[in-house]
Protein backbone atom coordinates (compact mmCIF):
# COMPACT_ATOMS: atom_id res chain seq x y z
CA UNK A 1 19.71 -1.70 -102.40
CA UNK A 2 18.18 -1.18 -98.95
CA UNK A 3 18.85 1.95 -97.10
CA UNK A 4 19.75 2.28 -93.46
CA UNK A 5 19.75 5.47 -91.71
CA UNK A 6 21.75 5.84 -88.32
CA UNK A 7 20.85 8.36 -86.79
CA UNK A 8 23.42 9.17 -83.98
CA UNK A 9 25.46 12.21 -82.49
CA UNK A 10 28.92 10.05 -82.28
CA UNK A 11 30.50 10.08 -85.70
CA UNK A 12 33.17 7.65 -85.04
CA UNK A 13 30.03 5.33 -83.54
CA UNK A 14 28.04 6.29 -86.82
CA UNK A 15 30.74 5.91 -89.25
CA UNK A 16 32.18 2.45 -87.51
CA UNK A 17 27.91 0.86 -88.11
CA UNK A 18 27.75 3.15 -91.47
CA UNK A 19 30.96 0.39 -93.00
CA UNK A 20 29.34 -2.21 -90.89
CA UNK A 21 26.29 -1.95 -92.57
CA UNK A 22 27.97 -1.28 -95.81
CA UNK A 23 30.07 -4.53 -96.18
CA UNK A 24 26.45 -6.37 -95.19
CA UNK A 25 25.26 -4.90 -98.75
CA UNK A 26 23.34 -1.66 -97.47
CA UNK A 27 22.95 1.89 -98.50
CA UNK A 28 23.79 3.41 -95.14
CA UNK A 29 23.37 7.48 -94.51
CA UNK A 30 23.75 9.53 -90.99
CA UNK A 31 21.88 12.12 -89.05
CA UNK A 32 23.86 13.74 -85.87
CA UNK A 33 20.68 16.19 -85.18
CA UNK A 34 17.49 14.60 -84.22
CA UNK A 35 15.96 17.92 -85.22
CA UNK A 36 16.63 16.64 -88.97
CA UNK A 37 15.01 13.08 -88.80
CA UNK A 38 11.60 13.37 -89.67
CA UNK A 39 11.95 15.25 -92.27
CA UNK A 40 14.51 13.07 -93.97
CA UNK A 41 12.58 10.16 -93.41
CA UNK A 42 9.78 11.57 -95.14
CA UNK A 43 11.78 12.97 -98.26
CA UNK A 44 13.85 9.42 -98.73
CA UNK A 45 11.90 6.94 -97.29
CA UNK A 46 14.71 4.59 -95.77
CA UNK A 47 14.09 0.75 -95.03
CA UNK A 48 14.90 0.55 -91.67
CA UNK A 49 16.19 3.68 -88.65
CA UNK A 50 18.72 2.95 -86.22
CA UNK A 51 17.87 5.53 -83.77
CA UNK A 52 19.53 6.75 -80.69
CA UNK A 53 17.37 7.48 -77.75
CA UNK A 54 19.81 10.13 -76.35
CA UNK A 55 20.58 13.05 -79.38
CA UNK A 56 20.80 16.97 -79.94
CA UNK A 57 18.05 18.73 -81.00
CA UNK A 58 15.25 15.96 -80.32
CA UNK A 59 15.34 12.92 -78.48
CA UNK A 60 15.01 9.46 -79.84
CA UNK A 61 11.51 8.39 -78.26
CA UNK A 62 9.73 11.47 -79.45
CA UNK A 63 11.56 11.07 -83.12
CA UNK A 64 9.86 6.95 -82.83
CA UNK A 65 6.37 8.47 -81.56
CA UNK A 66 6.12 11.09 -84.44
CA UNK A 67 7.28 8.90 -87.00
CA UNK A 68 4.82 6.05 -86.45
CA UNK A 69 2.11 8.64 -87.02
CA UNK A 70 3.13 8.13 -90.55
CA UNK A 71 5.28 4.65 -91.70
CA UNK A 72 5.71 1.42 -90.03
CA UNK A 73 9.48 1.47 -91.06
CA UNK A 74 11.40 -1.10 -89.06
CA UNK A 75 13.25 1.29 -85.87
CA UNK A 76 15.86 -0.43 -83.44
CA UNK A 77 16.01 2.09 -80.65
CA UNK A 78 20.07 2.52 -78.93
CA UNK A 79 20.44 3.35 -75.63
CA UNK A 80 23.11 3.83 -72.45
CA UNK A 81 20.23 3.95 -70.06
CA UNK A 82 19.46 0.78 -69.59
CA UNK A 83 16.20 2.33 -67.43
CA UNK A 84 14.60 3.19 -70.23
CA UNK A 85 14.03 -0.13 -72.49
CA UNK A 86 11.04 -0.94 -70.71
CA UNK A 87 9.40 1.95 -72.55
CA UNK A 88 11.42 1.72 -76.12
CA UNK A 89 10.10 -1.99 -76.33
CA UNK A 90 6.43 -0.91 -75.19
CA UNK A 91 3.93 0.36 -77.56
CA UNK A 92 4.21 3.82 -76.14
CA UNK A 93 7.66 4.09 -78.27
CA UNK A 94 6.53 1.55 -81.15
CA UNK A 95 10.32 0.69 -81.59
CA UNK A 96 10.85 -2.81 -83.01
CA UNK A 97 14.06 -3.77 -81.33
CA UNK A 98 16.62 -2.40 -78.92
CA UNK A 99 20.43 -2.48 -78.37
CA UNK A 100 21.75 -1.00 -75.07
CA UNK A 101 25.79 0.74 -75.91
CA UNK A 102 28.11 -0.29 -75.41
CA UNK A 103 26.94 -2.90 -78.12
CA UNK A 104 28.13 -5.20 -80.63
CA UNK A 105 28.06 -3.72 -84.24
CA UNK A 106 27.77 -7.33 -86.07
CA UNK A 107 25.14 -7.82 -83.58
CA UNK A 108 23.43 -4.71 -84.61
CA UNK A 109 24.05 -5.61 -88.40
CA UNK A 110 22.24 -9.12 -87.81
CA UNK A 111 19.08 -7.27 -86.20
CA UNK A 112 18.79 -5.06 -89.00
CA UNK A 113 19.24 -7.80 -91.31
CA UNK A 114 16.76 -9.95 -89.20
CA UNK A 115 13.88 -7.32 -89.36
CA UNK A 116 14.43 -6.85 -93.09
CA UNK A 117 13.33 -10.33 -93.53
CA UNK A 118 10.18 -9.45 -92.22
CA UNK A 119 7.26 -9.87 -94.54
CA UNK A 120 6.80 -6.36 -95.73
CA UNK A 121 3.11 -4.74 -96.12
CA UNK A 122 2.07 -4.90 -99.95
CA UNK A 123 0.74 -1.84 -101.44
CA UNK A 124 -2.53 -3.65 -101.45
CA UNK A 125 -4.12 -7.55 -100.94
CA UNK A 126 -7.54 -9.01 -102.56
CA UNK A 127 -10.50 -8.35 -101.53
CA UNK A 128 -10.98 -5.41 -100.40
CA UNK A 129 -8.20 -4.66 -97.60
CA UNK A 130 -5.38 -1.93 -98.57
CA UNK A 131 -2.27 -2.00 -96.34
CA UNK A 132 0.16 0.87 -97.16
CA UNK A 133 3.05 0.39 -95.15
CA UNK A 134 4.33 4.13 -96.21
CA UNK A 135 1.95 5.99 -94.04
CA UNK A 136 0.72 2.51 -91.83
CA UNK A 137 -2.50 3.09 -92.90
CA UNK A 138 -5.10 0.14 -93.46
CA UNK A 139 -8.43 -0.11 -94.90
CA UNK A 140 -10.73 -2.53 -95.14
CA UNK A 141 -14.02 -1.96 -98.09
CA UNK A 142 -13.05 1.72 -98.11
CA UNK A 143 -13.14 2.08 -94.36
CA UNK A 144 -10.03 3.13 -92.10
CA UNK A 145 -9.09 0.87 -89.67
CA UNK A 146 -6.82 2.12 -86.49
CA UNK A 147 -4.55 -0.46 -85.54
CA UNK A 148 -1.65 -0.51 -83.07
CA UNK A 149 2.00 -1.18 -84.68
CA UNK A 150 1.71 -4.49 -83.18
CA UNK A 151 -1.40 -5.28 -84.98
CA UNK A 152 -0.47 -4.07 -88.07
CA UNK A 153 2.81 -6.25 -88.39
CA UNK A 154 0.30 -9.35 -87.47
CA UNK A 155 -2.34 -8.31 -90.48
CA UNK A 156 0.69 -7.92 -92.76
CA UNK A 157 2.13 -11.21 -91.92
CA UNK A 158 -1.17 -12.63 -92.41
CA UNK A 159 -2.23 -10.69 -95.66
CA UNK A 160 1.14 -11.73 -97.26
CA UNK A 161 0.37 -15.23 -97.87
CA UNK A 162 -3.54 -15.39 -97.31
CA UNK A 163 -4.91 -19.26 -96.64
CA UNK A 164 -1.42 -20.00 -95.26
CA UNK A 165 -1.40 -21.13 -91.68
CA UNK A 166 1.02 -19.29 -89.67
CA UNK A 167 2.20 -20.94 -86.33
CA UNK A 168 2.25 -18.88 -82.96
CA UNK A 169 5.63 -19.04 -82.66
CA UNK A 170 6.16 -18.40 -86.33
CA UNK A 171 3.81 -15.13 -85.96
CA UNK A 172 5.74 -14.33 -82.84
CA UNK A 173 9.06 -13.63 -84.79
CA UNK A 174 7.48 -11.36 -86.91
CA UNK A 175 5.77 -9.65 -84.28
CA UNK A 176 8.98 -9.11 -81.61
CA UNK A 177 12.74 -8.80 -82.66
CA UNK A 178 13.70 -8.06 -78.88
CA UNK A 179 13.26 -11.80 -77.67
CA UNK A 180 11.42 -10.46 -74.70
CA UNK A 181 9.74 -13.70 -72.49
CA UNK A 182 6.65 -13.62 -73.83
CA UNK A 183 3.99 -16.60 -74.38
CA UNK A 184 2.44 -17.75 -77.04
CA UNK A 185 -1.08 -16.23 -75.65
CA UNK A 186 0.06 -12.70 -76.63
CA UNK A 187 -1.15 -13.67 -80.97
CA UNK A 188 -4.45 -14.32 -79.47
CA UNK A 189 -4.40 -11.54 -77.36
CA UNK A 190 -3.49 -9.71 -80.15
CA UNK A 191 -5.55 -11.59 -83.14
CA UNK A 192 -8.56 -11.28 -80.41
CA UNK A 193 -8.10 -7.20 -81.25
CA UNK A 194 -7.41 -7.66 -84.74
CA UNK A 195 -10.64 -9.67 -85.41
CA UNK A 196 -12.63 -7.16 -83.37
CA UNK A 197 -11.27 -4.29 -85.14
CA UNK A 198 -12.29 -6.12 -88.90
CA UNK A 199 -15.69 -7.25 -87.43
CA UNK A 200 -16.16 -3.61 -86.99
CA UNK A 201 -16.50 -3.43 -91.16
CA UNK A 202 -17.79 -6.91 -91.65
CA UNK A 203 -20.07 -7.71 -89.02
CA UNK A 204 -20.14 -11.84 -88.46
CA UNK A 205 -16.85 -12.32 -91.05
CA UNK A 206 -14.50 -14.37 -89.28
CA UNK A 207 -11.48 -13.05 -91.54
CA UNK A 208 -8.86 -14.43 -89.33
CA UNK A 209 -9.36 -17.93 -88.81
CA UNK A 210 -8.28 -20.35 -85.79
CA UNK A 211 -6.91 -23.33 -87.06
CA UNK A 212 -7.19 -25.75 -83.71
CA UNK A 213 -3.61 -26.60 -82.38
CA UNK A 214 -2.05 -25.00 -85.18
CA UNK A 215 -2.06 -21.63 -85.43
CA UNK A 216 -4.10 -18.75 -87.78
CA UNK A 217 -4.66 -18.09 -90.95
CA UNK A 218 -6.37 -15.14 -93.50
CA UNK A 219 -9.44 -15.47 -95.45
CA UNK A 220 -10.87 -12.54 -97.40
């Protein structure tokens, strides 16, 4: 069973998504200090943090920063200042989605349940490239590669069915869970960073392929 953690200072707010969350099938546990979070996150390793920007203790967007130093966990940021989404959806936060209060709590169920579709890093693909999701690290021959939380979601999309073709719009879903305007120039934007950063470790391999009017695919 997938586990949820809320992590939010109202308890009738927490314990109204908690049975929410519940009823959709989930282990769901709360956190009212932000002061607590990383360290639980660490020791239990939850699926997926719904994480309030505003808390005791900590606030929200440094909790997001420190903890994608270490896992790539799914993280849908709440917030009452609607001023502040700009950053929570930017890669200064890393936060994969975003629900401004007062919000719906099936809403909030079907996000959660939406990013835990996602195609989920393996522990490791052929031929040489490593993805551990636990600690979003990746490696390619032995050698570290830095990649954005952006960038990472698009190699583990890729490197879960490699030779499949993905569509931009199909690698686009995977990528955002905000459905912020965005056209279908960002992948190659992004894919254009990706290949660079591989290239780095195999000079002259082109590992993620265009397919012309189609999309991209992986080949290791």
């Amino acid at each position: 069973m997938s586990r949820i953690l809320i992590v939010e200072d109202e308890p009738k707010l927490a314990s109204l998504v908690a049975d929410y969350l519940k009823a959709a099938g989930y282990e769901a546990h709360c956190i009212e200090n932000g002061l607590e979070v990383v360290s639980w996150v660490k020791s239990n390793q939850p699926d997926l943090v719904v994480l309030d920007l505003m808390l005791p203790g900590r606030s929200g967007l440094e909790i997001c920063k420190e903890v994608r130093t270490f896992s790539d966990l799914p993280i849908i940021m709440v917030t009452a200042r609607v001023e502040e989404v700009d950053r929570l959806i930017g890669l200064e936060a890393g936060a994969d989605d975003y629900l401004c209060k007062p919000f719906s709590v099936r809403e909030l169920v079907a996000r959660v349940k939406a990013l835990m579709r996602r195609p989920r890093a393996s522990a490791a693909t052929p031929a040489g490239l490593v993805i551990d999701e636990a600690s979003h690290r990746v490696s390619l021959d032995g050698k570290e590669i830095e990649l954005t939380p952006v960038e990472f979601r698009l190699l583990a999309a890729l490197a879960a069915a490699p030779g499949r073709v993905f569509s931009r719009d199909g690698l686009l879903e995977k990528l955002y869970a905000d459905h912020r305007v965005v056209t279908d120039r960002t992948v190659d934007a992004h894919v254009k960073n990706l290949r660079r950063k591989l290239e780095e470790i195999r000079p002259g391999a082109d590992l993620v392929r265009s397919i012309y009017g189609v999309g991209y695919k992986l080949e290791l």
